[in-house]
N, C-alpha and C. Protein backbone atom coordinates (compact mmCIF):
# COMPACT_ATOMS: atom_id res chain seq x y z
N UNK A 1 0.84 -1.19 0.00
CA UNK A 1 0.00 0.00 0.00
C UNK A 1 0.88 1.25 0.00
N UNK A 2 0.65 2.23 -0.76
CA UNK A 2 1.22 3.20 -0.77
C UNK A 2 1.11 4.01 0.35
N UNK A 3 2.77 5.16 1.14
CA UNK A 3 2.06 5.55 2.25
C UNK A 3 1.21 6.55 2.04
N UNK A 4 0.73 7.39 3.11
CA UNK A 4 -0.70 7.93 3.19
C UNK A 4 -0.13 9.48 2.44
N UNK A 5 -1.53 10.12 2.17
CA UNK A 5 -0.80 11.32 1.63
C UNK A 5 -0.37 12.38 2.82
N UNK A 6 0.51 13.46 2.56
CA UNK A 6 0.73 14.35 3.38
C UNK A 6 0.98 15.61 3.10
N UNK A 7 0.15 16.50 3.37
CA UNK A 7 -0.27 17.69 2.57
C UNK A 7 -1.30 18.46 1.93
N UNK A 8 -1.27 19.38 1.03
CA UNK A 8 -2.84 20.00 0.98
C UNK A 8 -2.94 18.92 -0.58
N UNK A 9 -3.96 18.79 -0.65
CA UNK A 9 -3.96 17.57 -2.04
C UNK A 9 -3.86 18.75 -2.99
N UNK A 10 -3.99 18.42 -4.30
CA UNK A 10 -3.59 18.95 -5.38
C UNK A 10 -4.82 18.93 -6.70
N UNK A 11 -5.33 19.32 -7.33
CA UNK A 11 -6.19 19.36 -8.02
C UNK A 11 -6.07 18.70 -9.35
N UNK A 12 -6.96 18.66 -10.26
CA UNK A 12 -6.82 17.64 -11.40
C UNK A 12 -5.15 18.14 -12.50
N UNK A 13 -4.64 16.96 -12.70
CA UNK A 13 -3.65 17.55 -13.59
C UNK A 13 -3.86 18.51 -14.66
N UNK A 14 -5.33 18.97 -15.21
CA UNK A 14 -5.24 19.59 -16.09
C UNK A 14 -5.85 20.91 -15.58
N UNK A 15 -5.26 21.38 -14.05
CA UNK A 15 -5.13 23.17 -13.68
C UNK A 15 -3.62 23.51 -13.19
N UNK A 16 -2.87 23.23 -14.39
CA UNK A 16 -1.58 23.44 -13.99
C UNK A 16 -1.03 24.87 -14.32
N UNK A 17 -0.09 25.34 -13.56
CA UNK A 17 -0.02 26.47 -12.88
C UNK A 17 0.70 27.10 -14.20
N UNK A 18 0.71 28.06 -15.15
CA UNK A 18 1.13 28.68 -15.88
C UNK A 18 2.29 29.94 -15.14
N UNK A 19 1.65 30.93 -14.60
CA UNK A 19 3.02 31.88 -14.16
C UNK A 19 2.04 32.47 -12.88
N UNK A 20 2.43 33.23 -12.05
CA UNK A 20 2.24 33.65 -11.12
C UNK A 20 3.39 35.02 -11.17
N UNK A 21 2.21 36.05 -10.49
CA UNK A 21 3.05 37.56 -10.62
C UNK A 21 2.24 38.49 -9.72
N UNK A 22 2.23 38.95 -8.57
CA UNK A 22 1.94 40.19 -7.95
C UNK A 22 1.38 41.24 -8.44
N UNK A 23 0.44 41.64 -8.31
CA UNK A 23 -0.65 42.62 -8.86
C UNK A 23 0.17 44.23 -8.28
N UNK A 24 -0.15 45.00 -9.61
CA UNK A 24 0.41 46.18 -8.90
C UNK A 24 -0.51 46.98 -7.97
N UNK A 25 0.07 48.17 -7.37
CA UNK A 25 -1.42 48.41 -6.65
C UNK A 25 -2.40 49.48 -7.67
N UNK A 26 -2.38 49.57 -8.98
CA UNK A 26 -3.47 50.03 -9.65
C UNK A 26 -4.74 48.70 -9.80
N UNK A 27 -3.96 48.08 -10.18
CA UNK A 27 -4.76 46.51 -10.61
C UNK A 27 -5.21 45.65 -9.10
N UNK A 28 -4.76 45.95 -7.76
CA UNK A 28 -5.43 45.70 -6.74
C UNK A 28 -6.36 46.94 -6.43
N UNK A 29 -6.17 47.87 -6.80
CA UNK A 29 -7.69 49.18 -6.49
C UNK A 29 -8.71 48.86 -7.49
N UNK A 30 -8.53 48.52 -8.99
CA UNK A 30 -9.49 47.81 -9.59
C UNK A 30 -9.61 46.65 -9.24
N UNK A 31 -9.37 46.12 -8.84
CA UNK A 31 -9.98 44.11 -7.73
C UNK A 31 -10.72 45.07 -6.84
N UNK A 32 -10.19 44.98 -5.80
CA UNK A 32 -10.93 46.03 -4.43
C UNK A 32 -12.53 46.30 -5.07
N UNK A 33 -12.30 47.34 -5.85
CA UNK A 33 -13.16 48.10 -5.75
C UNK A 33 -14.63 47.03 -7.06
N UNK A 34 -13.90 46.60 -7.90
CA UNK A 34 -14.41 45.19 -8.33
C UNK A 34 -15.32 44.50 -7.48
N UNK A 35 -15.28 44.26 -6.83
CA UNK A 35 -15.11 42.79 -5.64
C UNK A 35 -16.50 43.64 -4.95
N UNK A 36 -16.09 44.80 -4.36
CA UNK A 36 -16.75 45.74 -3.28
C UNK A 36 -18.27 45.60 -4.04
N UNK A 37 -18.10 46.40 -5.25
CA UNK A 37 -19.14 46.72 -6.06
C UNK A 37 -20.27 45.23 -6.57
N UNK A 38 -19.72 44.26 -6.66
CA UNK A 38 -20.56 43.28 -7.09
C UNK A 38 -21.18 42.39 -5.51
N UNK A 39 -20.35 42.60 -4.35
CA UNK A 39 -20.26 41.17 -3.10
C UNK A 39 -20.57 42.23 -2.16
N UNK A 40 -20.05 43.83 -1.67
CA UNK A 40 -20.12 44.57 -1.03
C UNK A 40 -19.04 44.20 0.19
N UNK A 41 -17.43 43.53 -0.19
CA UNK A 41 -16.88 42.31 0.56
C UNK A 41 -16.03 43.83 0.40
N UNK A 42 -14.87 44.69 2.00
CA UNK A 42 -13.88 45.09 1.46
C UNK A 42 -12.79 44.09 1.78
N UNK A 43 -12.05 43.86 0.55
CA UNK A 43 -10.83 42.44 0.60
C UNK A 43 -9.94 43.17 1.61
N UNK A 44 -9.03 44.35 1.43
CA UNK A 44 -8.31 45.13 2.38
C UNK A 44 -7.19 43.93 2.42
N UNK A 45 -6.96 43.13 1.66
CA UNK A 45 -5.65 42.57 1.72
C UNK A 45 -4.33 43.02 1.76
N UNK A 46 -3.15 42.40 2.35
CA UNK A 46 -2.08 42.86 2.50
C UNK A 46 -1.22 42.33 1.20
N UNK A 47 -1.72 41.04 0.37
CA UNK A 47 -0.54 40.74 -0.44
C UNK A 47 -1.76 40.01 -1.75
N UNK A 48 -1.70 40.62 -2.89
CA UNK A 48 -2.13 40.05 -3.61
C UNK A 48 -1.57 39.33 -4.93
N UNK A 49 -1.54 37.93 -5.27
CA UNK A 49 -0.68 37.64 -5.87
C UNK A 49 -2.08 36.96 -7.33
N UNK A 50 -1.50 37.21 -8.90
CA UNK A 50 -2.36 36.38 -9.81
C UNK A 50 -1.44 35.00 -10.04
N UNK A 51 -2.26 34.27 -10.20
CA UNK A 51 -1.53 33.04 -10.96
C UNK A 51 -2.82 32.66 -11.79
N UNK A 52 -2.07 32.59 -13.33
CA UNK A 52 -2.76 32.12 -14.47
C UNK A 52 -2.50 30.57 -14.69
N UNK A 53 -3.69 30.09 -15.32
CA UNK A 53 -3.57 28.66 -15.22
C UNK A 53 -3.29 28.02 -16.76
N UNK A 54 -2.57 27.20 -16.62
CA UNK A 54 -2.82 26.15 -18.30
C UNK A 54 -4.04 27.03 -18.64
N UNK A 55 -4.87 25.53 -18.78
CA UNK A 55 -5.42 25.92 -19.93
C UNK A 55 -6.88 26.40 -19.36
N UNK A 56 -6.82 27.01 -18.55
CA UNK A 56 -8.19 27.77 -18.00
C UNK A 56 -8.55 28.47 -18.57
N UNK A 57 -10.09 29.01 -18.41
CA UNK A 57 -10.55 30.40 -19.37
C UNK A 57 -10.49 31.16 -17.97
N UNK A 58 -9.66 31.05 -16.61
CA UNK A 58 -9.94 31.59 -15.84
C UNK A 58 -8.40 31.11 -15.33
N UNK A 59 -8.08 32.88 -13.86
CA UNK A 59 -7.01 32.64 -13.17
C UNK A 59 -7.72 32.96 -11.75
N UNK A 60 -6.44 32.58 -11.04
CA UNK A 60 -7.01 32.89 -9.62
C UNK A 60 -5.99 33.83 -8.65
N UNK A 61 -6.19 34.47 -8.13
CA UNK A 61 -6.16 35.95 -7.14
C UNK A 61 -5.73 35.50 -5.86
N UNK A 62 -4.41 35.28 -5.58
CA UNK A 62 -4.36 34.74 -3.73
C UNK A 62 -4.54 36.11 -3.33
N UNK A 63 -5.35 36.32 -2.02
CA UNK A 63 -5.09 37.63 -1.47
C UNK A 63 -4.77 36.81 0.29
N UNK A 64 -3.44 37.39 0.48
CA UNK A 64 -2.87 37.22 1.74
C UNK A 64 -2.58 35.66 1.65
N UNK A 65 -2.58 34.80 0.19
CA UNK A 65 -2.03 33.38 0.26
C UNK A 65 -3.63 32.49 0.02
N UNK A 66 -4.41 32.98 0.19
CA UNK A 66 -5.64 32.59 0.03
C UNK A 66 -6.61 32.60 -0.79
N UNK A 67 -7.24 31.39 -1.95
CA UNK A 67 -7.42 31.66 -3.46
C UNK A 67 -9.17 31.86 -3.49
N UNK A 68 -9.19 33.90 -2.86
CA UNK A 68 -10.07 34.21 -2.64
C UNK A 68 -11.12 34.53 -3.80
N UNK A 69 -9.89 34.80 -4.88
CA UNK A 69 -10.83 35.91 -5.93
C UNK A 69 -10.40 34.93 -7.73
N UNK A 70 -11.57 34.96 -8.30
CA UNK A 70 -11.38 34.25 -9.68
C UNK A 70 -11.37 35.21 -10.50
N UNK A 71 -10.33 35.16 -11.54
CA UNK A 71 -10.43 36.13 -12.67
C UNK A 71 -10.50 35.49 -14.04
N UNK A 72 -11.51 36.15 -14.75
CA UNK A 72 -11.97 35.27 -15.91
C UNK A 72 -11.23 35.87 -17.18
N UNK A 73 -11.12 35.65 -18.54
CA UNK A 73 -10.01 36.01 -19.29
C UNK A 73 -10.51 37.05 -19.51
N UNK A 74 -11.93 37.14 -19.45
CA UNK A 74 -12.62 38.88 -20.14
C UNK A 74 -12.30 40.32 -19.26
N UNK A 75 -11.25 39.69 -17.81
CA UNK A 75 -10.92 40.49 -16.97
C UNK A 75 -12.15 40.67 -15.77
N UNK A 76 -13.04 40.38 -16.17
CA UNK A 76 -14.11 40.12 -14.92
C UNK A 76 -13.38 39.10 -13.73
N UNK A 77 -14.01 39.79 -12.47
CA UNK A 77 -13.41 39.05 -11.15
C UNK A 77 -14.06 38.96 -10.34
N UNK A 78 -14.78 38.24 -9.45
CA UNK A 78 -15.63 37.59 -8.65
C UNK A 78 -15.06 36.80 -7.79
N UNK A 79 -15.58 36.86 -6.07
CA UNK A 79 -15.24 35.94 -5.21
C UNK A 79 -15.15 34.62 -5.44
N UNK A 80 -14.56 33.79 -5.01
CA UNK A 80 -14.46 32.30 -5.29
C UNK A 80 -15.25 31.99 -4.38
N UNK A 81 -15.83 30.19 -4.03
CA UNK A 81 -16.54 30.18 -2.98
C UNK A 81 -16.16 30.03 -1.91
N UNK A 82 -14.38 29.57 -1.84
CA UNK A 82 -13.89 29.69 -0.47
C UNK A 82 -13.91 31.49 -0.15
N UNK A 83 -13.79 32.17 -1.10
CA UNK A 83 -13.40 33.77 -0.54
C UNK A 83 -14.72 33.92 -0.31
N UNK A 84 -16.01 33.67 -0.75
CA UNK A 84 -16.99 34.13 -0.61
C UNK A 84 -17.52 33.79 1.12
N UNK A 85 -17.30 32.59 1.15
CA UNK A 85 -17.21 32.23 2.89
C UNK A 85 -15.97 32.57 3.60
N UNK A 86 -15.35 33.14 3.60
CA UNK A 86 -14.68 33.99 4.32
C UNK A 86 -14.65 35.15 4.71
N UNK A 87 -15.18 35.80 3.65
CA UNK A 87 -15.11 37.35 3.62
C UNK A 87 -17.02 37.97 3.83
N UNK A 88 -17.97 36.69 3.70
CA UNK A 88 -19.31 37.19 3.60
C UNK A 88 -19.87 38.57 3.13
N UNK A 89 -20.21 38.04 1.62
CA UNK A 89 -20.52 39.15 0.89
C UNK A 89 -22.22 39.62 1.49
N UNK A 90 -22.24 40.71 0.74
CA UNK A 90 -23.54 41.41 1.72
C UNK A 90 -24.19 41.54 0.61
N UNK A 91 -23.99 41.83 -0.76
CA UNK A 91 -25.07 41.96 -1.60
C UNK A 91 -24.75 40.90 -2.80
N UNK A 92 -25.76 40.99 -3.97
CA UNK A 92 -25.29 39.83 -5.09
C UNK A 92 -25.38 38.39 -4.60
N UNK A 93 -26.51 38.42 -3.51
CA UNK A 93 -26.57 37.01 -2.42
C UNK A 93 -28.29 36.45 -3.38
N UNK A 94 -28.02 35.11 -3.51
CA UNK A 94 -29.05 34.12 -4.44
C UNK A 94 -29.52 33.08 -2.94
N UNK A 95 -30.24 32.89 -2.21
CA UNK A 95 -30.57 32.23 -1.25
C UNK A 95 -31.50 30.89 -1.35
N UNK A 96 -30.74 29.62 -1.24
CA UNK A 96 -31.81 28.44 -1.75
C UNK A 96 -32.09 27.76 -0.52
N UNK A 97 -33.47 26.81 -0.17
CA UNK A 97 -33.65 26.65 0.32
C UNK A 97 -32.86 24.84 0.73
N UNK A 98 -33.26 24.33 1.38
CA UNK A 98 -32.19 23.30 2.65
C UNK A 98 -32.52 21.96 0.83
N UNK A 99 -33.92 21.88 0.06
CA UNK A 99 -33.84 20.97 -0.88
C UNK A 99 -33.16 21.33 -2.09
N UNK A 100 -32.52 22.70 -2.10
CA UNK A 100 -31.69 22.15 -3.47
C UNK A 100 -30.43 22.37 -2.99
N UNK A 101 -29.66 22.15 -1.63
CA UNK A 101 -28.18 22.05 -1.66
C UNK A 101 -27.46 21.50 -2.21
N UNK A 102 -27.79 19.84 -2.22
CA UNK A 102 -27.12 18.83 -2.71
C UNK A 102 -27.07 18.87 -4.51
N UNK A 103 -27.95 19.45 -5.10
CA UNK A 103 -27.69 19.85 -6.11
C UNK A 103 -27.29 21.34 -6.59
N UNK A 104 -27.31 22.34 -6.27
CA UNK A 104 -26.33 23.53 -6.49
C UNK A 104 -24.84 22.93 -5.97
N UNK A 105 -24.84 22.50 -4.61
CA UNK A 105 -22.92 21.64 -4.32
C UNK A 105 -22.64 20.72 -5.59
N UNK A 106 -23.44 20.01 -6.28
CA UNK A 106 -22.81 19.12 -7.57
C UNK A 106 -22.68 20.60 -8.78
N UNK A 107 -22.97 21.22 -8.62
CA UNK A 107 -22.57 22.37 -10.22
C UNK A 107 -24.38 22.03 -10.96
N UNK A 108 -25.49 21.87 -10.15
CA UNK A 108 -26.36 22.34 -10.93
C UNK A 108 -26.89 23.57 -11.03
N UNK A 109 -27.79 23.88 -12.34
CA UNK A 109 -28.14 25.31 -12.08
C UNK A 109 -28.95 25.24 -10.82
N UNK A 110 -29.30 26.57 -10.70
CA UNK A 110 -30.42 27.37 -9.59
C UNK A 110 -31.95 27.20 -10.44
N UNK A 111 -32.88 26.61 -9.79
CA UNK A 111 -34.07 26.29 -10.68
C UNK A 111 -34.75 27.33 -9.68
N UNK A 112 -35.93 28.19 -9.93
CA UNK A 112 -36.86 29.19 -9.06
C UNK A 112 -37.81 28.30 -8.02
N UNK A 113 -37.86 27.01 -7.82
CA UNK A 113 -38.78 26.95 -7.37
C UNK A 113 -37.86 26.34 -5.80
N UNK A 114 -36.24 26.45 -5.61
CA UNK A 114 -35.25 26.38 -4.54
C UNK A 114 -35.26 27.84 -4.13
N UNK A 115 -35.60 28.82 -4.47
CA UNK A 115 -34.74 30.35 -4.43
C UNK A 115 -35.98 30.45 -3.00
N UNK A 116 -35.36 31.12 -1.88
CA UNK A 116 -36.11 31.36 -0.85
C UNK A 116 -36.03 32.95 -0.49
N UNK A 117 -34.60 33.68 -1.43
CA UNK A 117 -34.75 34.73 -1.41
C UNK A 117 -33.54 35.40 -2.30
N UNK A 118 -33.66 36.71 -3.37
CA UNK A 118 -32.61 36.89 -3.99
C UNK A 118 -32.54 38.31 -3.62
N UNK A 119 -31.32 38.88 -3.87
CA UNK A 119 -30.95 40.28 -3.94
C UNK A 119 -32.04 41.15 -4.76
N UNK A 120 -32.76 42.51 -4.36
CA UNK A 120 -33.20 43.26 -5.34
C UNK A 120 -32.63 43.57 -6.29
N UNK A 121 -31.16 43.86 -5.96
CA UNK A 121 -30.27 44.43 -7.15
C UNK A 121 -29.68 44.02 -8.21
N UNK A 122 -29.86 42.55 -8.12
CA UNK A 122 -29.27 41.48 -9.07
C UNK A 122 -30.15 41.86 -10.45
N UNK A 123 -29.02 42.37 -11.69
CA UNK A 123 -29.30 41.91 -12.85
C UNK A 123 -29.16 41.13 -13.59
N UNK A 124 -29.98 40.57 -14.49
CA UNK A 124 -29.64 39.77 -15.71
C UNK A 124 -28.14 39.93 -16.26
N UNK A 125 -27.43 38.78 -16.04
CA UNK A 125 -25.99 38.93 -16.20
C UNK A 125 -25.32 38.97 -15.13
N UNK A 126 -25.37 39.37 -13.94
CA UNK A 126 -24.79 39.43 -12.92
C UNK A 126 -24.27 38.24 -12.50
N UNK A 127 -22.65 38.18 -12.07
CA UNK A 127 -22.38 37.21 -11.39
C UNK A 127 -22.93 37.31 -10.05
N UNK A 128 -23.17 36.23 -9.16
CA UNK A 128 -24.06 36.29 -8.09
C UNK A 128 -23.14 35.04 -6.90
N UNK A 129 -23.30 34.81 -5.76
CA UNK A 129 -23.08 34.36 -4.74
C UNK A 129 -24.68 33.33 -4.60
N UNK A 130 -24.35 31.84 -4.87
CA UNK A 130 -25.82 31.16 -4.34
C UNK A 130 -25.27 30.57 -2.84
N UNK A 131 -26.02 30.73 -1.76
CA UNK A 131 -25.76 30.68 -0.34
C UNK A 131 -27.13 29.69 0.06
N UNK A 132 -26.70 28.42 1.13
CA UNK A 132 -27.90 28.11 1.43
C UNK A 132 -28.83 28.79 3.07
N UNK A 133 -30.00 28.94 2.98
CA UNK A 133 -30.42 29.37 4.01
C UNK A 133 -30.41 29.57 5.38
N UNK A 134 -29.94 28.31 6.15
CA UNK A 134 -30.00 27.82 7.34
C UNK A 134 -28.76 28.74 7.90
N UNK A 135 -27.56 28.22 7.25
CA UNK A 135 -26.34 29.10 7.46
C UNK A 135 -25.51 30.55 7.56
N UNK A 136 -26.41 30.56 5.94
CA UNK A 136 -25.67 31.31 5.07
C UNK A 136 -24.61 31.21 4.09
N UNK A 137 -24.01 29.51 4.38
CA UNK A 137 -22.60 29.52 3.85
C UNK A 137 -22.98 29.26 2.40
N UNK A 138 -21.84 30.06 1.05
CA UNK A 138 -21.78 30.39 -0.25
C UNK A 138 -21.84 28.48 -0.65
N UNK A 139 -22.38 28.59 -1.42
CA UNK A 139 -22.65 26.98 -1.78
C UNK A 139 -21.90 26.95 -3.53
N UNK A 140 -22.16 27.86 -4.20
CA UNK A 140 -21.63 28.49 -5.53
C UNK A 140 -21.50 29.70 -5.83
N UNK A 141 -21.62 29.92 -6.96
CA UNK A 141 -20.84 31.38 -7.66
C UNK A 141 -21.70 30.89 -9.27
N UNK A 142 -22.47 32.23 -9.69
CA UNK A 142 -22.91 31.68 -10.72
C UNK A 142 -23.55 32.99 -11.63
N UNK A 143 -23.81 32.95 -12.73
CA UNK A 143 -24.50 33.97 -13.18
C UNK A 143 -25.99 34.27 -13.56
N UNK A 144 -26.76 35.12 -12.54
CA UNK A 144 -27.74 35.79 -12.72
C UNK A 144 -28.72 35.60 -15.00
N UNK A 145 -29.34 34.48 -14.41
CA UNK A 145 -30.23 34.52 -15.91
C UNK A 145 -31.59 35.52 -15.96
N UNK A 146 -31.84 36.42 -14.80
CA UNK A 146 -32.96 36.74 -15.19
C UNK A 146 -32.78 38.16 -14.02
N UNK A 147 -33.43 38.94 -13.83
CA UNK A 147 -33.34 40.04 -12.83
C UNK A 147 -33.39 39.40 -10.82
N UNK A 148 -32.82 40.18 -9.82
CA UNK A 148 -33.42 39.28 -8.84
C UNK A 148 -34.81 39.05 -8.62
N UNK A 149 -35.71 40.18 -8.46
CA UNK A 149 -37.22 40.59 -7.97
C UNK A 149 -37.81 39.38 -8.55
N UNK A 150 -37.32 39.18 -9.91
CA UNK A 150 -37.81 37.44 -11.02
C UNK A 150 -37.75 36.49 -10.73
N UNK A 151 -36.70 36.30 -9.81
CA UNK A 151 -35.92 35.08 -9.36
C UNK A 151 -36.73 33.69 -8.95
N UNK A 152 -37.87 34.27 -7.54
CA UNK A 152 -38.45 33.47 -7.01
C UNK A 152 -39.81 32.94 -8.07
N UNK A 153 -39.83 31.37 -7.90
CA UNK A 153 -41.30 31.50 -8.51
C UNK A 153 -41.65 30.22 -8.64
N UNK A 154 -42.57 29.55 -9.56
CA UNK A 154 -42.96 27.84 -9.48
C UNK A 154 -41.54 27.00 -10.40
N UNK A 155 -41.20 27.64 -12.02
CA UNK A 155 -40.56 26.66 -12.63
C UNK A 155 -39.33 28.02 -13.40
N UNK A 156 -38.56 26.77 -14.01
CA UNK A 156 -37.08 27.75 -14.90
C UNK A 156 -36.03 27.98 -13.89
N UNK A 157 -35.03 27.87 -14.44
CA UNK A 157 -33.61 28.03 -14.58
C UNK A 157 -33.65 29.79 -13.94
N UNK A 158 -33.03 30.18 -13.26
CA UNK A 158 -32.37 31.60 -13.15
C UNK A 158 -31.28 31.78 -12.99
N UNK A 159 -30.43 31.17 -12.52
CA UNK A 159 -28.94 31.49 -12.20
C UNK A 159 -27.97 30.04 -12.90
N UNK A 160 -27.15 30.51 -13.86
CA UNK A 160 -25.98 29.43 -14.61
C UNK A 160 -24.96 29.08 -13.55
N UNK A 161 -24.58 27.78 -13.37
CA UNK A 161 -23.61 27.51 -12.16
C UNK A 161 -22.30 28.16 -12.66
N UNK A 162 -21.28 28.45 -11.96
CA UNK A 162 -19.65 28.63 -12.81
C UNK A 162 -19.34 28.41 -12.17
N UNK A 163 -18.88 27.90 -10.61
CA UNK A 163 -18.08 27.33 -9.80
C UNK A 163 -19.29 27.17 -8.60
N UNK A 164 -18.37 25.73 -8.10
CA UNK A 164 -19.42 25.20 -6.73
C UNK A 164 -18.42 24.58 -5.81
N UNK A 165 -18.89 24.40 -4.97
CA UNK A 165 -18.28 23.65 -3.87
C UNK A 165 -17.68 22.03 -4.66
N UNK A 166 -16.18 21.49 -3.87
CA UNK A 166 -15.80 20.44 -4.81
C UNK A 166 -15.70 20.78 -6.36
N UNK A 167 -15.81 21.82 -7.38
CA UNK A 167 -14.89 21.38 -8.29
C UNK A 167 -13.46 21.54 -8.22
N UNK A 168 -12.88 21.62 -9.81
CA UNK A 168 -11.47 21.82 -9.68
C UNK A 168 -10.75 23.37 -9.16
N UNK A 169 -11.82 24.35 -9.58
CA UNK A 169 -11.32 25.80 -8.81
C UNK A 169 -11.12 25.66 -7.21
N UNK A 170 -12.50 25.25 -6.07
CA UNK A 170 -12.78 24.77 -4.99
C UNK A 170 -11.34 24.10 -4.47
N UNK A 171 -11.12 23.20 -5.23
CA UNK A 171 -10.30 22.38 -4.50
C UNK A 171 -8.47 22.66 -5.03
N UNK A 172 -8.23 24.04 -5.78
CA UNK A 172 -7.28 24.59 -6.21
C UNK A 172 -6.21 25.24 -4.68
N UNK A 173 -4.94 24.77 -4.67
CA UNK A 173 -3.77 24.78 -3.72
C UNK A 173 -2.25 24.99 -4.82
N UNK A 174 -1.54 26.22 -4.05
CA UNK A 174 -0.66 26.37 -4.42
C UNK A 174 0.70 25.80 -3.90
């Protein structure tokens, strides 16, 4: 038997680490203020570092060593769901109820008839924070298909998954 592992595990071979480089502080006041404006989260980090991946359409943001913030190639940047439970965003919050956890945690969409409560401010397009009720804790990260006030209702899709608890971003270590 092989011995046991020791260490933070490592993610699928195909999010391999391309370059890594320190954000200047123009490009951390646009994150900041990024971040602020969509989650209402202030990061107020001391060290922010990017590392771009193979072959991702997306990189990831350590702030203070911690792979809080996702950056997508279009330059859009959004909490991850570990940063999102850490830092507890206050707005851009999608709220499902205790029966669709187990499916928003696998990467399904947000169907309206789980939503127990969404942001007023959420637009169509908006990346969004889906959180389950009981807690609060961020369950995914996903994008807004329809306005919030729309959100709740009997049937349809409103929010596209883009990261959840357990995938390969989730479980990303440097």
């Amino acid at each position: 038997y092989p011995a046991p592992f020791i260490g933070r595990p490592r993610v699928d071979p195909g999010m391999q680490v391309k370059s890594r480089h320190h954000l200047r502080a123009d490009e951390i006041d646009d994150l900041e203020a990024t971040i602020a404006a969509g989650t209402g989260v202030d990061l107020a980090g001391d060290t922010y570092e990017m590392v771009e991946l193979g072959d991702e359409s997306f990189g990831v943001v350590l702030v203070d060593d911690n792979p809080d913030v996702v950056r997508f190639d279009d330059g859009e940047a959004f909490l991850t769901v570990q940063g999102a439970n850490r830092h507890e965003p206050t707005t851009g919050i999608v709220t499902v109820d205790a029966g669709a956890i187990s499916f928003v945690s696998d990467g399904a969409d947000v169907m309206r008839p789980g939503i127990v409560e969404a942001d007023a401010e959420i637009g169509a397009g908006d990346l969004v924070t889906v959180a389950e009720e009981t807690h609060g804790k961020t369950l995914a990260i996903g994008r807004a298909l329809v306005d919030g006030p729309e959100m709740a209702g009997e049937s349809g899709k409103v929010v596209e998954s883009i990261h959840h608890v357990g995938d390969d971003l989730f479980q990303f270590s440097v």
